[in-house]
N, C-alpha and C. Protein backbone atom coordinates (compact mmCIF):
# COMPACT_ATOMS: atom_id res chain seq x y z
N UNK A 1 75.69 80.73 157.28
CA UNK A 1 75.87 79.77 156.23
C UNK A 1 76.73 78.62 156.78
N UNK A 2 76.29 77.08 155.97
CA UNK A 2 76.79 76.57 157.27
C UNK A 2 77.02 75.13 156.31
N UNK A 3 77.78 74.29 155.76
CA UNK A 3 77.74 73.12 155.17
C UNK A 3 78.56 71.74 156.00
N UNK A 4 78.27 70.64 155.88
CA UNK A 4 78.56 69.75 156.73
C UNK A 4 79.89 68.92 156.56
N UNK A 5 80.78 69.64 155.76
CA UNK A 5 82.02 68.93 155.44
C UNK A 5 82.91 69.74 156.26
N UNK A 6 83.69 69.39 157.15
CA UNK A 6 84.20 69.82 158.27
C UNK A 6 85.90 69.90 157.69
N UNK A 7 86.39 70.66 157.99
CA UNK A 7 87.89 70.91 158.37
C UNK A 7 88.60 70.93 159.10
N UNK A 8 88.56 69.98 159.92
CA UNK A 8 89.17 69.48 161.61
C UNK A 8 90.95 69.14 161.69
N UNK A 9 91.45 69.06 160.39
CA UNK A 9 92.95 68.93 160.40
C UNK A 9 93.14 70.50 160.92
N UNK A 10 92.79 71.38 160.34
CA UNK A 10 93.23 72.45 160.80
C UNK A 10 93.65 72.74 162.42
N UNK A 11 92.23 72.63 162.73
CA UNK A 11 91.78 72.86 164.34
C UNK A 11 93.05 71.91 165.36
N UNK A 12 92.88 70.72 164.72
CA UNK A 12 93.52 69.73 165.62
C UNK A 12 95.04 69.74 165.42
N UNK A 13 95.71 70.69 164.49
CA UNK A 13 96.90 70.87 164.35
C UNK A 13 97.32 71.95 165.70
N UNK A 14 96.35 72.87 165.04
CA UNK A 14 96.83 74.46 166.66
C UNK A 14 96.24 73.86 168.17
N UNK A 15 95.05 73.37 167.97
CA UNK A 15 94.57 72.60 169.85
C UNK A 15 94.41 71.42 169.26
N UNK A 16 95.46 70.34 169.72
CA UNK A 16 94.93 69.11 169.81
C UNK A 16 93.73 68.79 170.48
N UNK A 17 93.24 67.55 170.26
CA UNK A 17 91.95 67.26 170.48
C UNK A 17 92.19 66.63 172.09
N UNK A 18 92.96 66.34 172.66
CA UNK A 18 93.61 66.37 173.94
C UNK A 18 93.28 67.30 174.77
N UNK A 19 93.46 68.13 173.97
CA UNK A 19 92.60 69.94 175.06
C UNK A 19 91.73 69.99 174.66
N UNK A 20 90.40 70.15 175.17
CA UNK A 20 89.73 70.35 174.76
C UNK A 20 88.77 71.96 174.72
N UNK A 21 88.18 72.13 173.83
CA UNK A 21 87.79 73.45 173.73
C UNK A 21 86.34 73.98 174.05
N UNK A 22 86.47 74.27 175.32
CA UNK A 22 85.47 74.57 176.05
C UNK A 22 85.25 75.54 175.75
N UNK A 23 83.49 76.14 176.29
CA UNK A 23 83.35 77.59 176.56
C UNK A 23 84.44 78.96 176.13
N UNK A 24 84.89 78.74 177.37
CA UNK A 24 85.28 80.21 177.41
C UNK A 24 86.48 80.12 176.52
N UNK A 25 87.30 79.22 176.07
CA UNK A 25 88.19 78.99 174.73
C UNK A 25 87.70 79.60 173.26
N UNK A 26 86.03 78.99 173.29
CA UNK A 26 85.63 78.99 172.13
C UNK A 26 85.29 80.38 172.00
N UNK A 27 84.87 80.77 172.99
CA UNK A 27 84.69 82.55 173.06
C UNK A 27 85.76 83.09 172.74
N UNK A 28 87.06 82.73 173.41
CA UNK A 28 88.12 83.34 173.24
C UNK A 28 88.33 83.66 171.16
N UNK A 29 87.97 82.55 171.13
CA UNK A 29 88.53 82.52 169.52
C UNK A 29 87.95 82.97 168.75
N UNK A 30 86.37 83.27 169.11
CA UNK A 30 85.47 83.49 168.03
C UNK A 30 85.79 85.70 168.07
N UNK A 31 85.78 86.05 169.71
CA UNK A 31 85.92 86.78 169.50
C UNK A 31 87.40 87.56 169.06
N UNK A 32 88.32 87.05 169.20
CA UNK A 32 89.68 87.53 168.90
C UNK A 32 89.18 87.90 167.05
N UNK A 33 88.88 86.72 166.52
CA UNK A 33 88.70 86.70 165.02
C UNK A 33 87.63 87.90 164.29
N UNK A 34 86.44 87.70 165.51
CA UNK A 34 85.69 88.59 164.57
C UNK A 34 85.02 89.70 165.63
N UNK A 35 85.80 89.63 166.38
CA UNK A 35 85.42 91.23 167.39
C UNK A 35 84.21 90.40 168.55
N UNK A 36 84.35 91.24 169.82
CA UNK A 36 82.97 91.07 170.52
C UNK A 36 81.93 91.15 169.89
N UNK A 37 81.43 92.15 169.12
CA UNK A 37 80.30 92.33 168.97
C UNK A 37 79.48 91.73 168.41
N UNK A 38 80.08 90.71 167.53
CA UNK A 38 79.56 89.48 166.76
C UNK A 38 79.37 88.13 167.08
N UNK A 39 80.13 88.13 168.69
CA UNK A 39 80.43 86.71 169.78
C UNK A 39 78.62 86.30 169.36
N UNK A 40 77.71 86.76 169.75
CA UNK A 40 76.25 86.42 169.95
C UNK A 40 75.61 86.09 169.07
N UNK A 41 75.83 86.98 167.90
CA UNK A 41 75.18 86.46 166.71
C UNK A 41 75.76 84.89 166.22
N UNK A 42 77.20 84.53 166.05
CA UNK A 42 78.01 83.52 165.95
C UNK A 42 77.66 82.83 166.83
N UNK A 43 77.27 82.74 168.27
CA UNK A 43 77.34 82.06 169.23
C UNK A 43 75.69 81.18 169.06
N UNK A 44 75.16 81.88 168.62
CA UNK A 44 73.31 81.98 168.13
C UNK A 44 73.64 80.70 167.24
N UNK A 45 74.06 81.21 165.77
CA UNK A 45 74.48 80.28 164.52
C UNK A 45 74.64 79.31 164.98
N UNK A 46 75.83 78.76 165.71
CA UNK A 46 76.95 77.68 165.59
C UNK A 46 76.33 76.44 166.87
N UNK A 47 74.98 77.28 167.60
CA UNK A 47 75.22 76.61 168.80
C UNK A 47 75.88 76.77 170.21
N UNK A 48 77.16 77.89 170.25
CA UNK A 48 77.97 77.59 171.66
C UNK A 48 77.08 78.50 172.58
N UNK A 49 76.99 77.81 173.70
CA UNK A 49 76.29 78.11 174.94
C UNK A 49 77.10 78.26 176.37
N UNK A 50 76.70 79.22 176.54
CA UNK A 50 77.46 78.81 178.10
C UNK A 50 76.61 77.86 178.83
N UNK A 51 75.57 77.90 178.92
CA UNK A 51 74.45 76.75 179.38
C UNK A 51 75.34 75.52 179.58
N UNK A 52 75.79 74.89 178.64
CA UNK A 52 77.01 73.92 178.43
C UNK A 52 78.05 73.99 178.76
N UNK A 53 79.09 74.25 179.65
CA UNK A 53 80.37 74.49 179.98
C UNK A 53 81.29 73.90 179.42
N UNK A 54 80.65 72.29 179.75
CA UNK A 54 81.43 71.28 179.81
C UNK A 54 81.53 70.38 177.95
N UNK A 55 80.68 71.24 177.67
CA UNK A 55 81.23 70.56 175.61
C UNK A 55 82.56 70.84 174.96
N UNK A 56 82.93 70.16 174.41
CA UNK A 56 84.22 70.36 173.35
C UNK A 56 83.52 71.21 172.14
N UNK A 57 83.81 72.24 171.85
CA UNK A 57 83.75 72.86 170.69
C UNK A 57 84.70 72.86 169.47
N UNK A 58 85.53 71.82 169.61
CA UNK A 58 86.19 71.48 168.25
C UNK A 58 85.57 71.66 166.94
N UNK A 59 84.61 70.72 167.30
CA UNK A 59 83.75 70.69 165.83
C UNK A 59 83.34 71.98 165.40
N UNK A 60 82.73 72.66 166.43
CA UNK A 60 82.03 74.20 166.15
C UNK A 60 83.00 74.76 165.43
N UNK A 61 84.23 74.86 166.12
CA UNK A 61 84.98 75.84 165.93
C UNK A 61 85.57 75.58 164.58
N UNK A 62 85.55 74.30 164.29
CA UNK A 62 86.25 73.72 162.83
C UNK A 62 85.42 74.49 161.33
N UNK A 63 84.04 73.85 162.25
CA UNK A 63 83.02 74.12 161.38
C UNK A 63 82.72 75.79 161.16
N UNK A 64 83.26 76.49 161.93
CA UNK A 64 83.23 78.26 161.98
C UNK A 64 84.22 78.30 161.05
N UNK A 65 85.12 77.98 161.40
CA UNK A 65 86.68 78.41 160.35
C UNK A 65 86.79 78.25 159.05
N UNK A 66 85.99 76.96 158.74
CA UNK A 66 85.91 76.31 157.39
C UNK A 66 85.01 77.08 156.92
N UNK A 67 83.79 77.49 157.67
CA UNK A 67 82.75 78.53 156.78
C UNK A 67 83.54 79.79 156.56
N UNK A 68 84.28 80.28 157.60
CA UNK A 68 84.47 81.57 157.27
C UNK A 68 86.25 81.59 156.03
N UNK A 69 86.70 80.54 155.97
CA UNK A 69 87.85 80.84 155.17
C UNK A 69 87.69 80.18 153.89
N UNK A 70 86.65 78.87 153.65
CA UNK A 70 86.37 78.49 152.44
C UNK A 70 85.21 78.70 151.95
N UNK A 71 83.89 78.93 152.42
CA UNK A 71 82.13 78.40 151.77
C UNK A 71 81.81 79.62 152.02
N UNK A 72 81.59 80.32 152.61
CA UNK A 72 81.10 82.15 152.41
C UNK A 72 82.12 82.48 151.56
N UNK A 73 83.65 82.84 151.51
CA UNK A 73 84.04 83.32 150.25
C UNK A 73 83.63 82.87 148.60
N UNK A 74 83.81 81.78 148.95
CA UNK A 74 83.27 81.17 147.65
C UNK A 74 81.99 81.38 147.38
N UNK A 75 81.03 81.10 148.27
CA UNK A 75 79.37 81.24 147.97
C UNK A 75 79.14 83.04 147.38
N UNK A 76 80.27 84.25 148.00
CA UNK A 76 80.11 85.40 147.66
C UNK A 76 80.45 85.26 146.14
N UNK A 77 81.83 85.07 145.92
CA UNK A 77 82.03 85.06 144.79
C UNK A 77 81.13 84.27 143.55
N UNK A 78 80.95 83.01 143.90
CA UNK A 78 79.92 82.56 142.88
C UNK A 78 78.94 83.57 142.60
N UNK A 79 77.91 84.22 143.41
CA UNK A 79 77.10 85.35 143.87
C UNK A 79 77.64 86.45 142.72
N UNK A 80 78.62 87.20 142.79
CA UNK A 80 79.24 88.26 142.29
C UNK A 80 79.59 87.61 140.58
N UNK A 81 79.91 86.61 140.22
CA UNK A 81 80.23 86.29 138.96
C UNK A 81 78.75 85.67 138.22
N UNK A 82 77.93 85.41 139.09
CA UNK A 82 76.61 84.89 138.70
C UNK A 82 76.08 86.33 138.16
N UNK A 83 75.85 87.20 139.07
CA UNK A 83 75.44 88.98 139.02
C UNK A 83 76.10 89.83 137.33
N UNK A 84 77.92 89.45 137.40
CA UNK A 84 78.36 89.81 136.63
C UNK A 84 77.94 89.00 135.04
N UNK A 85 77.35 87.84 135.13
CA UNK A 85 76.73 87.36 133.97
C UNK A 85 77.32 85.73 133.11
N UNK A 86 78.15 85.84 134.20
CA UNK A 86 78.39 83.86 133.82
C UNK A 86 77.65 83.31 134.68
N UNK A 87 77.38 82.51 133.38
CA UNK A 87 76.77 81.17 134.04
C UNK A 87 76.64 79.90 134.64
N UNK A 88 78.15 79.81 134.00
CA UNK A 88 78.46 78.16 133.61
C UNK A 88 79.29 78.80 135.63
N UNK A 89 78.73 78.47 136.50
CA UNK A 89 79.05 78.37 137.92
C UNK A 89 79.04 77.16 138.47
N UNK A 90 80.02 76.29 138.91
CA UNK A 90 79.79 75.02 139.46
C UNK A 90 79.95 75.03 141.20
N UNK A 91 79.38 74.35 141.81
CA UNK A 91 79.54 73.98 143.18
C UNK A 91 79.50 72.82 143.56
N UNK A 92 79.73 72.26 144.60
CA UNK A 92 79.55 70.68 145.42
C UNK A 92 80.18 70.77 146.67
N UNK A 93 79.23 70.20 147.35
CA UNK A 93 79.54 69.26 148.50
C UNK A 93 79.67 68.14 148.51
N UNK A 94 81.34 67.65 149.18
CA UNK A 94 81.49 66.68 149.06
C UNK A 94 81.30 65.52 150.46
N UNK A 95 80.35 65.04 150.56
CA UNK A 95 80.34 64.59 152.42
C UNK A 95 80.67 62.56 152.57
N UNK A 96 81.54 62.20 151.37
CA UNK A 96 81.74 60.92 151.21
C UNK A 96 83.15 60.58 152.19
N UNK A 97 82.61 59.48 153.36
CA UNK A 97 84.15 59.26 154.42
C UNK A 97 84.75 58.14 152.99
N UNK A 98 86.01 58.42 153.11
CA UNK A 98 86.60 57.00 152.02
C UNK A 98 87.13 56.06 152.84
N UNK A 99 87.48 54.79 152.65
CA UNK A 99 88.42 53.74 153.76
C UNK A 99 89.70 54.18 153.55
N UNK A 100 90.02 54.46 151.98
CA UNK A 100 91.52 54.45 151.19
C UNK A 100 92.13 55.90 152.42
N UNK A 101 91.91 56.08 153.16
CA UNK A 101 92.70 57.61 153.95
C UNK A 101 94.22 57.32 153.40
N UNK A 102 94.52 56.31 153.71
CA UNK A 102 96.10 55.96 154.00
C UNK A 102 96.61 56.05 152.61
N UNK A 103 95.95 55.74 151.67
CA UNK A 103 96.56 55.91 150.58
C UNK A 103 96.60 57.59 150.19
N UNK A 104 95.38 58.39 150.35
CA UNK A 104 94.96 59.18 150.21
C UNK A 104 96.27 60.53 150.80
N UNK A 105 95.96 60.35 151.85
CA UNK A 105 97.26 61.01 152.65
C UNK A 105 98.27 60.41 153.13
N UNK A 106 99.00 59.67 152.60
CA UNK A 106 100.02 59.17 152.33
C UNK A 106 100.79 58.33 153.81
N UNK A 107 99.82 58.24 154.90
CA UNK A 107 99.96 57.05 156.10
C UNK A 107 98.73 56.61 156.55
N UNK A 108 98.78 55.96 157.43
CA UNK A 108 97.74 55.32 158.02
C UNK A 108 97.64 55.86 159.31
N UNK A 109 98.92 56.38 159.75
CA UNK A 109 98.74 57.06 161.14
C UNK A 109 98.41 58.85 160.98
N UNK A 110 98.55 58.91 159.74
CA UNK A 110 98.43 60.19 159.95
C UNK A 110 96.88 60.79 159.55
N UNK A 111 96.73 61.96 160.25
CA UNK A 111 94.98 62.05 160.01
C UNK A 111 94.07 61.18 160.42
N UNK A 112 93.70 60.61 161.61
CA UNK A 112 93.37 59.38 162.30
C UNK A 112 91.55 59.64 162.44
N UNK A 113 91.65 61.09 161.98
CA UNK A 113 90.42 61.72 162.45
C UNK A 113 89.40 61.58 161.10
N UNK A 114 89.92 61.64 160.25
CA UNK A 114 89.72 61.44 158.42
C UNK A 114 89.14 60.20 158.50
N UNK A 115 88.89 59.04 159.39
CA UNK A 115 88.75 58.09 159.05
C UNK A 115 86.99 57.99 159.17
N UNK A 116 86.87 59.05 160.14
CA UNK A 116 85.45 58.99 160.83
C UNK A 116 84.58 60.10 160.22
N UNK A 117 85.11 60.74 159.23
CA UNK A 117 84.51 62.22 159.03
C UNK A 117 84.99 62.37 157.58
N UNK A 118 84.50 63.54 156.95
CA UNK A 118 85.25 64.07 155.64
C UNK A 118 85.68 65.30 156.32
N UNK A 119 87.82 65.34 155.37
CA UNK A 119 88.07 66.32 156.09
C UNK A 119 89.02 67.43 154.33
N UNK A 120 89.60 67.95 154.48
CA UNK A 120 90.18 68.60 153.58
C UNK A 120 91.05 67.67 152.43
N UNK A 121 90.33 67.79 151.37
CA UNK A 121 91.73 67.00 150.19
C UNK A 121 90.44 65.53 149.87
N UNK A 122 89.90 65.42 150.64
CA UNK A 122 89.05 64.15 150.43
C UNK A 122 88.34 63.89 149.31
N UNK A 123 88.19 64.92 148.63
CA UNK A 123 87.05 64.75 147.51
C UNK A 123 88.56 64.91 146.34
N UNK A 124 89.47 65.13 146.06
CA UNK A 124 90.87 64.83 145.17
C UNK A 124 90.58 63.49 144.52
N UNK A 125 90.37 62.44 145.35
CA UNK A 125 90.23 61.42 143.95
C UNK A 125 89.42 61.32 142.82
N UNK A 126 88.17 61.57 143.26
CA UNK A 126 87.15 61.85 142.72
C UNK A 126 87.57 63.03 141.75
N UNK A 127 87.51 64.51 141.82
CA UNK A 127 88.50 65.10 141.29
C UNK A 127 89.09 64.64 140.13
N UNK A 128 90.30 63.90 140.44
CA UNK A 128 90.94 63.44 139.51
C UNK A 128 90.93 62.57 138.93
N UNK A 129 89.97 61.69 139.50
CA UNK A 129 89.72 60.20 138.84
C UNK A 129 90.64 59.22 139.16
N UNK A 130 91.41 58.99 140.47
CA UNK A 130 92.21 58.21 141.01
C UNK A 130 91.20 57.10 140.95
N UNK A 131 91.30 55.72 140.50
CA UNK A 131 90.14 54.75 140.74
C UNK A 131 90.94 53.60 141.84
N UNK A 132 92.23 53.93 142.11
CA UNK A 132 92.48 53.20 143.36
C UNK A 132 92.04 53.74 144.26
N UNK A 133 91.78 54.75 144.67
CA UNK A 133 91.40 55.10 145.59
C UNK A 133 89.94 55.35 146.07
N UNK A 134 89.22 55.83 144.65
CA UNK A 134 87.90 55.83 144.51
C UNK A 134 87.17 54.63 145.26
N UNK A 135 87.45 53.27 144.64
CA UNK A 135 87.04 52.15 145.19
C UNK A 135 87.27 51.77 146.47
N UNK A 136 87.41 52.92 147.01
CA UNK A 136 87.55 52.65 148.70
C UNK A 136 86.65 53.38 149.66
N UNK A 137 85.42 53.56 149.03
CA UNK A 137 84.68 54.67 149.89
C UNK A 137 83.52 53.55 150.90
N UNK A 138 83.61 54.04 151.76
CA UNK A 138 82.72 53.39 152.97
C UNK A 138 81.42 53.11 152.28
């Protein structure tokens, strides 16, 4: 399962994007988290190859973490409360870059990566109906 709104603050907090996360990194991580035995099947999913040595797997790895700690739990649970007999279930993807970052997260230097991508907290104005900020979407 796999959706295109990425969570890269995370990633780029523990490995800056300075190091980059090659191969045998990305192995390292996938299997520490979810055992060897699943490296292949994950490795299948996401794309990572050894074929490739030389790629940054940031994104992969962002994009692994974010599935496995926000959009599979949630997609189960919707699943399980749908089963149990409510209906009223809402979901969204939110994949809108905004200009307003700086207002949004409170600098201009901070989150530099937000500017090019949707990353965590981004869909909050909207949300809440901030219309300063709303009116700032690319």
């Amino acid at each position: 399962m796999s959706i295109k709104t990425k969570e890269h603050l995370f990633i780029y907090e523990v490995i800056p994007q300075s190091v980059p996360i090659l191969y045998p990194l990305a192995e390292l991580i996938v299997t520490a988290l979810w055992h060897p035995e699943n490296f292949i099947k994950i490795s299948i999913l996401y794309n990572i190859s050894a074929l490739n040595p030389n790629i940054d797997y940031h994104d992969t790895i962002a994009q692994i973490l974010g599935d496995y700690v926000f959009t599979c739990p949630l997609h189960n649970m919707s699943r399980a409360l749908k089963l149990a007999g409510n209906t009223k279930i809402y979901s969204y993807i939110f994949d809108s870059i905004l200009k307003a970052n700086g207002t949004l997260y409170g600098s201009l230097d901070w989150a530099p990566e937000c500017y090019t991508r949707v990353c965590h907290k981004s869909e909050m104005p909207f949300v809440f109906n901030l219309v300063f900020v709303t009116f700032g979407i690319v």
